[in-house]
N, C-alpha and C. Protein backbone atom coordinates (compact mmCIF):
# COMPACT_ATOMS: atom_id res chain seq x y z
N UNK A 1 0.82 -1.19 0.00
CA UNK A 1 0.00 0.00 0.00
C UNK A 1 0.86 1.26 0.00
N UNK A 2 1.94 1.01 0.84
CA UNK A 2 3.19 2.10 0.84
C UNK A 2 3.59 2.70 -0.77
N UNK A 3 3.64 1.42 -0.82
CA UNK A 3 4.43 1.58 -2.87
C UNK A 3 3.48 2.14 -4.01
N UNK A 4 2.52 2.20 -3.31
CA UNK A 4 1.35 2.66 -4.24
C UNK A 4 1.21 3.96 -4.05
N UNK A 5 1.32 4.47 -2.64
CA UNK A 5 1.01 5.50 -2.49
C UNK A 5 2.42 6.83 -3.14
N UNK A 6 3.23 6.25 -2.57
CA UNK A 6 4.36 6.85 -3.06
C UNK A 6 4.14 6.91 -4.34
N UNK A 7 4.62 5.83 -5.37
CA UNK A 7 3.81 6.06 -6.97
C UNK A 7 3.12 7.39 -7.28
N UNK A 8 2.10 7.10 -6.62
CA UNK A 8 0.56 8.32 -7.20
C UNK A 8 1.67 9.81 -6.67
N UNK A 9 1.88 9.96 -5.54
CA UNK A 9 2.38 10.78 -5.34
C UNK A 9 3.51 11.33 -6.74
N UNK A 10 4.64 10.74 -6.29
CA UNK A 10 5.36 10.89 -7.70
C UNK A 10 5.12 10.97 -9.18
N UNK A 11 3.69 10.13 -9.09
CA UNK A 11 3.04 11.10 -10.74
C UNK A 11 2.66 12.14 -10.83
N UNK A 12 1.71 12.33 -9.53
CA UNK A 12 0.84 13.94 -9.54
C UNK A 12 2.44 14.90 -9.53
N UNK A 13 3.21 14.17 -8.75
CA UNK A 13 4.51 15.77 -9.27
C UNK A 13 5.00 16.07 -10.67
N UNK A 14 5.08 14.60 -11.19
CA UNK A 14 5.76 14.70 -12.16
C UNK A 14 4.95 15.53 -13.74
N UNK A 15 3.29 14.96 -13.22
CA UNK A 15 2.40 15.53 -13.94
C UNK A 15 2.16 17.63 -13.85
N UNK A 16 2.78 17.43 -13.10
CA UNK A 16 2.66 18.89 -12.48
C UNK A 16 3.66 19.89 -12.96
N UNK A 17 4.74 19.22 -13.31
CA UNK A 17 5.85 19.69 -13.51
C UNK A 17 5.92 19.77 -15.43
N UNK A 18 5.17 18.34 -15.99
CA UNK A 18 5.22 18.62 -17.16
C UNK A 18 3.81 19.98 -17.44
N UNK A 19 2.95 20.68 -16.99
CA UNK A 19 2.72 21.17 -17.65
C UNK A 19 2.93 22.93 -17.23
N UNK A 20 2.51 23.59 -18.12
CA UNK A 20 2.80 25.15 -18.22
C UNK A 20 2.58 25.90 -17.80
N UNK A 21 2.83 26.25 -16.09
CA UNK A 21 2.10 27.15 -15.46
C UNK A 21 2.13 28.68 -16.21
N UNK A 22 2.55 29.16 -17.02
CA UNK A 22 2.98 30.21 -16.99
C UNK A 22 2.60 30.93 -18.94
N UNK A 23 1.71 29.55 -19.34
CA UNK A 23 1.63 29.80 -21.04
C UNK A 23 0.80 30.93 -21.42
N UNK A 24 -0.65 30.75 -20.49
CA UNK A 24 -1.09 31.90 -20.52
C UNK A 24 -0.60 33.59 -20.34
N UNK A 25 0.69 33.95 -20.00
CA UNK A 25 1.28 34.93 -19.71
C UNK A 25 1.95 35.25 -20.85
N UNK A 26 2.68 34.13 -21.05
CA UNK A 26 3.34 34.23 -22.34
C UNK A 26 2.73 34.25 -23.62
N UNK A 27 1.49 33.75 -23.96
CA UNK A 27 0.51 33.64 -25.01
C UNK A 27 0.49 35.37 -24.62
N UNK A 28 0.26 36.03 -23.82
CA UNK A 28 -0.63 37.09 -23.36
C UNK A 28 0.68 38.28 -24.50
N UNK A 29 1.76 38.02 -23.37
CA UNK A 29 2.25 39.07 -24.07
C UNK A 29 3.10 39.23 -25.58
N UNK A 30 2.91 37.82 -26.25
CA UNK A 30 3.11 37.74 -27.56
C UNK A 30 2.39 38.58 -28.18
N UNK A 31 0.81 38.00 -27.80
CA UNK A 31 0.08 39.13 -28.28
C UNK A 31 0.08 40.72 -28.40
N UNK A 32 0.65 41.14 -26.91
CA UNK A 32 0.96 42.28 -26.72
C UNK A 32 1.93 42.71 -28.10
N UNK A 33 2.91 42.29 -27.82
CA UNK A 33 3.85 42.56 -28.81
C UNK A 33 3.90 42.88 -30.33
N UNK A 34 2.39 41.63 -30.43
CA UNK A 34 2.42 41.92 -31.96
C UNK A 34 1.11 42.53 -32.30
N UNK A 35 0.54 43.05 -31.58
CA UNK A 35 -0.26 44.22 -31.44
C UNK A 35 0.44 45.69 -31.44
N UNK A 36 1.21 45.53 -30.89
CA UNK A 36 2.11 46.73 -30.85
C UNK A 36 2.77 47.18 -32.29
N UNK A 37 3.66 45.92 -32.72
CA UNK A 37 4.50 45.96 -34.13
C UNK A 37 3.24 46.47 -34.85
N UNK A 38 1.81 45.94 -35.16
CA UNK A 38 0.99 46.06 -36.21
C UNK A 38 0.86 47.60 -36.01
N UNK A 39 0.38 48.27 -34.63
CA UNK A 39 0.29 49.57 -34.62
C UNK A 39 1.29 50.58 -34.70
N UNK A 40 2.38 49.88 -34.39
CA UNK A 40 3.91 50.96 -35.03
C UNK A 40 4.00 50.99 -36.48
N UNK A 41 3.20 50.16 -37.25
CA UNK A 41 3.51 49.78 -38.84
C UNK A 41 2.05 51.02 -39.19
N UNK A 42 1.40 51.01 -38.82
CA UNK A 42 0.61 52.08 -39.66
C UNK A 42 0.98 53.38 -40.33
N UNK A 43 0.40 53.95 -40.72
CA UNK A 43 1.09 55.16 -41.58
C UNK A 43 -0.40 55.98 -40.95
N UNK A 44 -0.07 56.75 -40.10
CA UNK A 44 -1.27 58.19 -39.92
C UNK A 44 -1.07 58.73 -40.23
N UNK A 45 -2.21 59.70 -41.49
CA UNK A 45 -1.78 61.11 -41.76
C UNK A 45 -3.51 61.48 -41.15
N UNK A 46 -2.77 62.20 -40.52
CA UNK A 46 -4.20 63.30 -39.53
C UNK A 46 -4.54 64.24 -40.52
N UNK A 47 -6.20 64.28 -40.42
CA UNK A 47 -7.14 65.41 -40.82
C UNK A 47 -6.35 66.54 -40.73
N UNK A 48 -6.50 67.75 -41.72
CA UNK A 48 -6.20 68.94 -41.02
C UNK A 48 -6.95 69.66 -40.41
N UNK A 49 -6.04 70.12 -39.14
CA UNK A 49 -7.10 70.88 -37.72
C UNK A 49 -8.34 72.04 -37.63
N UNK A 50 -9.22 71.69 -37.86
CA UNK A 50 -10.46 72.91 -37.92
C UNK A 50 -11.19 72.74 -36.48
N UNK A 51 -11.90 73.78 -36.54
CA UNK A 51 -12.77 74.15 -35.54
C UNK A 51 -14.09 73.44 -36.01
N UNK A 52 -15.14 73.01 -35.15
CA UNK A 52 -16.09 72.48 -35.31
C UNK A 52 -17.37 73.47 -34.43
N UNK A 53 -18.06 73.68 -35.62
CA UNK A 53 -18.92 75.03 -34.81
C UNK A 53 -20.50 74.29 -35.04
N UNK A 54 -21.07 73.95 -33.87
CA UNK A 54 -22.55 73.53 -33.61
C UNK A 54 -23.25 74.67 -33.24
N UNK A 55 -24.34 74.20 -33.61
CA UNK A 55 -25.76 74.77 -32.99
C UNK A 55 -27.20 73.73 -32.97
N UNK A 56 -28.05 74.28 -32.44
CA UNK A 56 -29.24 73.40 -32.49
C UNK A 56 -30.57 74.44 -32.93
N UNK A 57 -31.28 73.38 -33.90
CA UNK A 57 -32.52 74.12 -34.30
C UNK A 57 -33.89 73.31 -34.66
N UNK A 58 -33.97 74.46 -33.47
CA UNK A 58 -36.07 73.65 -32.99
C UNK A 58 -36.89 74.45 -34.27
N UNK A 59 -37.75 73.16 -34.08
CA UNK A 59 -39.02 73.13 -34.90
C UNK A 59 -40.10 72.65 -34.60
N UNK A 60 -41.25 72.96 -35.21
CA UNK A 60 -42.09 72.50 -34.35
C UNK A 60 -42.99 70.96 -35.39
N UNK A 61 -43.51 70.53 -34.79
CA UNK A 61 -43.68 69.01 -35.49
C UNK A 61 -42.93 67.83 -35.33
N UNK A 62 -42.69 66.99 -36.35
CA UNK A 62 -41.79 65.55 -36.33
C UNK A 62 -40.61 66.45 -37.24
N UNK A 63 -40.48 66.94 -38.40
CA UNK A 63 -38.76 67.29 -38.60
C UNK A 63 -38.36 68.90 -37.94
N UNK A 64 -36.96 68.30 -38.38
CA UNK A 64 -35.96 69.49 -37.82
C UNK A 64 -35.25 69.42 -38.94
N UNK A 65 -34.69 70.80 -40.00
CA UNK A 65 -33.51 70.32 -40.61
C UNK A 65 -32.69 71.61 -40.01
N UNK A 66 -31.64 71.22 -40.60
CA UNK A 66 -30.50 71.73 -40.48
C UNK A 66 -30.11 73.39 -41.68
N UNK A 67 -29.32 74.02 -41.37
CA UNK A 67 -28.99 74.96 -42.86
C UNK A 67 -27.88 74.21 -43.31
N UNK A 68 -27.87 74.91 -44.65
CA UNK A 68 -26.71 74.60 -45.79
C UNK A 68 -25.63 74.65 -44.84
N UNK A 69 -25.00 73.49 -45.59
CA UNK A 69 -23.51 73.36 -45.08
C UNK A 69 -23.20 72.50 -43.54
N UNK A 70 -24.53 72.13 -42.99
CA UNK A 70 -24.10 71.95 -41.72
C UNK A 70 -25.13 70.19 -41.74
N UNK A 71 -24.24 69.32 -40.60
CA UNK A 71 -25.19 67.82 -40.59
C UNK A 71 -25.46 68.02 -39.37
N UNK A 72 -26.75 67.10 -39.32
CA UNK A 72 -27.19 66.82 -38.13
C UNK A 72 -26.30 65.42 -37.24
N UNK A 73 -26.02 66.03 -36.24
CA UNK A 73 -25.47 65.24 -35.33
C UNK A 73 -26.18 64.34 -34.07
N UNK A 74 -27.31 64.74 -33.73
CA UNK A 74 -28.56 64.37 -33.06
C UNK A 74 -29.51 64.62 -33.06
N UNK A 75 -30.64 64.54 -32.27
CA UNK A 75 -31.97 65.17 -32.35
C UNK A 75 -32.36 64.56 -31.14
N UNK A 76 -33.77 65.18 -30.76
CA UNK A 76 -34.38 65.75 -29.93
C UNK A 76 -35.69 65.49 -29.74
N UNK A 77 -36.83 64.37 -29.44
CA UNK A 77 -38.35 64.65 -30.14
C UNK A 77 -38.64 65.39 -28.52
N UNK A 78 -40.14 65.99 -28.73
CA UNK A 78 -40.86 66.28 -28.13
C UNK A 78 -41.62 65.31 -26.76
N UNK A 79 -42.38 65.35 -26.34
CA UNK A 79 -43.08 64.00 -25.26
C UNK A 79 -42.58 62.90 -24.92
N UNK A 80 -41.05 63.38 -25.25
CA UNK A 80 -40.12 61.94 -24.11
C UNK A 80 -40.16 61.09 -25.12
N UNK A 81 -40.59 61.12 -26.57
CA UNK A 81 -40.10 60.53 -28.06
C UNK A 81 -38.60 60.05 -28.02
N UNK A 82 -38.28 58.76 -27.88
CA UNK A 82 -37.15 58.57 -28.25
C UNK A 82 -36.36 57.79 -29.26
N UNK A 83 -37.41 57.98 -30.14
CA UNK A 83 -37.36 57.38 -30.88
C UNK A 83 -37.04 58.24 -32.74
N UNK A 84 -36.19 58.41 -33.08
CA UNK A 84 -35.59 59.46 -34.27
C UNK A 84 -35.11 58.89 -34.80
N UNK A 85 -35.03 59.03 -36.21
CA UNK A 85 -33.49 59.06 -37.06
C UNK A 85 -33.16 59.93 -38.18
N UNK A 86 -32.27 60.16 -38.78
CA UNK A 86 -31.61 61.23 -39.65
C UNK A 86 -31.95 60.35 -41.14
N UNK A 87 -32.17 61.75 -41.82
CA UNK A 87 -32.95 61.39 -43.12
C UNK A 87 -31.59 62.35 -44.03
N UNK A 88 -31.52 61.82 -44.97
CA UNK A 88 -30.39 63.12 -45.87
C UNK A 88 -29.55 63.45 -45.43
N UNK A 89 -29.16 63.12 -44.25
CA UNK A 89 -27.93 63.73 -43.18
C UNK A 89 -28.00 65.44 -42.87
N UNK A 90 -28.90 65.81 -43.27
CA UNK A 90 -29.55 67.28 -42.73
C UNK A 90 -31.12 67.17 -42.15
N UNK A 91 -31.81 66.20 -41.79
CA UNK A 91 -33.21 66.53 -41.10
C UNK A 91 -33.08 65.82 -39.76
N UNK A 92 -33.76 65.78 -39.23
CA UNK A 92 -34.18 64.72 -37.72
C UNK A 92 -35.82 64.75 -38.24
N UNK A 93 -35.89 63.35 -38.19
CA UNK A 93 -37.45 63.01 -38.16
C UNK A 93 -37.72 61.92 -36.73
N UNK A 94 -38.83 62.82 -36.21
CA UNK A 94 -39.28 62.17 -34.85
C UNK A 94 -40.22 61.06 -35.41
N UNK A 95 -39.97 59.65 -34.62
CA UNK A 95 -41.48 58.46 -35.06
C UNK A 95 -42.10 58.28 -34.43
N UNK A 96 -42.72 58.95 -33.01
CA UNK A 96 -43.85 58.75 -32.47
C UNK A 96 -45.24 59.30 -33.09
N UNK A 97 -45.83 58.73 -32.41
CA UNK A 97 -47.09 59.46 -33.41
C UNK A 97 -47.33 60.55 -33.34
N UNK A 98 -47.31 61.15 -31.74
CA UNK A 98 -47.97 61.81 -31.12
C UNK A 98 -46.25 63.38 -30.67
N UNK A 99 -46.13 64.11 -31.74
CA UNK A 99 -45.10 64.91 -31.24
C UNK A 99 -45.15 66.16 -31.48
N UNK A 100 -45.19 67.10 -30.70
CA UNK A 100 -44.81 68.45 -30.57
C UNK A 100 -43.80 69.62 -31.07
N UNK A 101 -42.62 68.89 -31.08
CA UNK A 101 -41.55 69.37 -31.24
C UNK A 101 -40.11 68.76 -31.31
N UNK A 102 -39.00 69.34 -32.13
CA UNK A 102 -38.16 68.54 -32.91
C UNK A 102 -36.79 69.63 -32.67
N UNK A 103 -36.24 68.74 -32.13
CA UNK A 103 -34.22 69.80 -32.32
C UNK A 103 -33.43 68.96 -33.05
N UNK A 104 -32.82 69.50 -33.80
CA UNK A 104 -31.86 68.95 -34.55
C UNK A 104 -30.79 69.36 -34.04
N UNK A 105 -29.64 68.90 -33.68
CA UNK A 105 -28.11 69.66 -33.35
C UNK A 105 -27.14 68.92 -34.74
N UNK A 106 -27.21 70.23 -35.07
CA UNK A 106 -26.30 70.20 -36.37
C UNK A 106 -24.64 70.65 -36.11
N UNK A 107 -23.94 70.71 -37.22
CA UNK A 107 -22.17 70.75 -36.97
C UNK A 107 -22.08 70.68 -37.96
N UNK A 108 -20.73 71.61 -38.07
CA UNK A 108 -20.13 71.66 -39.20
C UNK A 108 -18.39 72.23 -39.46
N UNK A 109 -17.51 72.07 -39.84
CA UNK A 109 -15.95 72.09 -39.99
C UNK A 109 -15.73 73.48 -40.26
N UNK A 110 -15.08 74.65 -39.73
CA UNK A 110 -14.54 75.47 -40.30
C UNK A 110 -13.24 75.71 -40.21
């Protein structure tokens, strides 16, 4: 029973020893690494720097548009409506049935 026990013992070490405590770390920061190389390899060329000048404009009903030159960036319905989406990339149209009033917040690059 001695010899047996000893045995098991000496496998569970030996089993212990063959495997990798430590692969997950190393898997980890391979990754790191070659996440890194891919993002040092890009080529950025940045927008050139403008000012971005908003405003918002109420209306009354389901749309809102915007003036020339400028997109809508959100909107706004009336009676807790939360329900909108952008038509042409210059209106806000509210879809409840039941709405009052409409903001569009528009933007635009100068």
């Amino acid at each position: 029973m001695k010899l047996t026990s000893y045995f098991l013992l000496i496998l569970i070490l030996l089993l212990q020893l063959m495997i990798p405590r430590y692969a997950q770390c190393s898997l980890d920061s391979i990754m790191d690494t070659k996440i890194k190389e891919a993002l040092n390899g890009l080529e950025l060329n940045p927008a050139p720097v403008g000012k971005i000048s908003c405003t918002s404009i109420f209306s009354s009903g389901k749309l809102s548009s915007c003036p020339a030159g400028m997109v809508v960036t959100s909107c706004a319905c009336g009676y807790g409506c939360g329900s909108w989406d952008i038509q042409g990339e210059t209106t806000c149209h509210c879809q409840c049935s039941t709405i009052d009033w409409t903001t569009s917040h528009c933007c635009h690059l100068t």
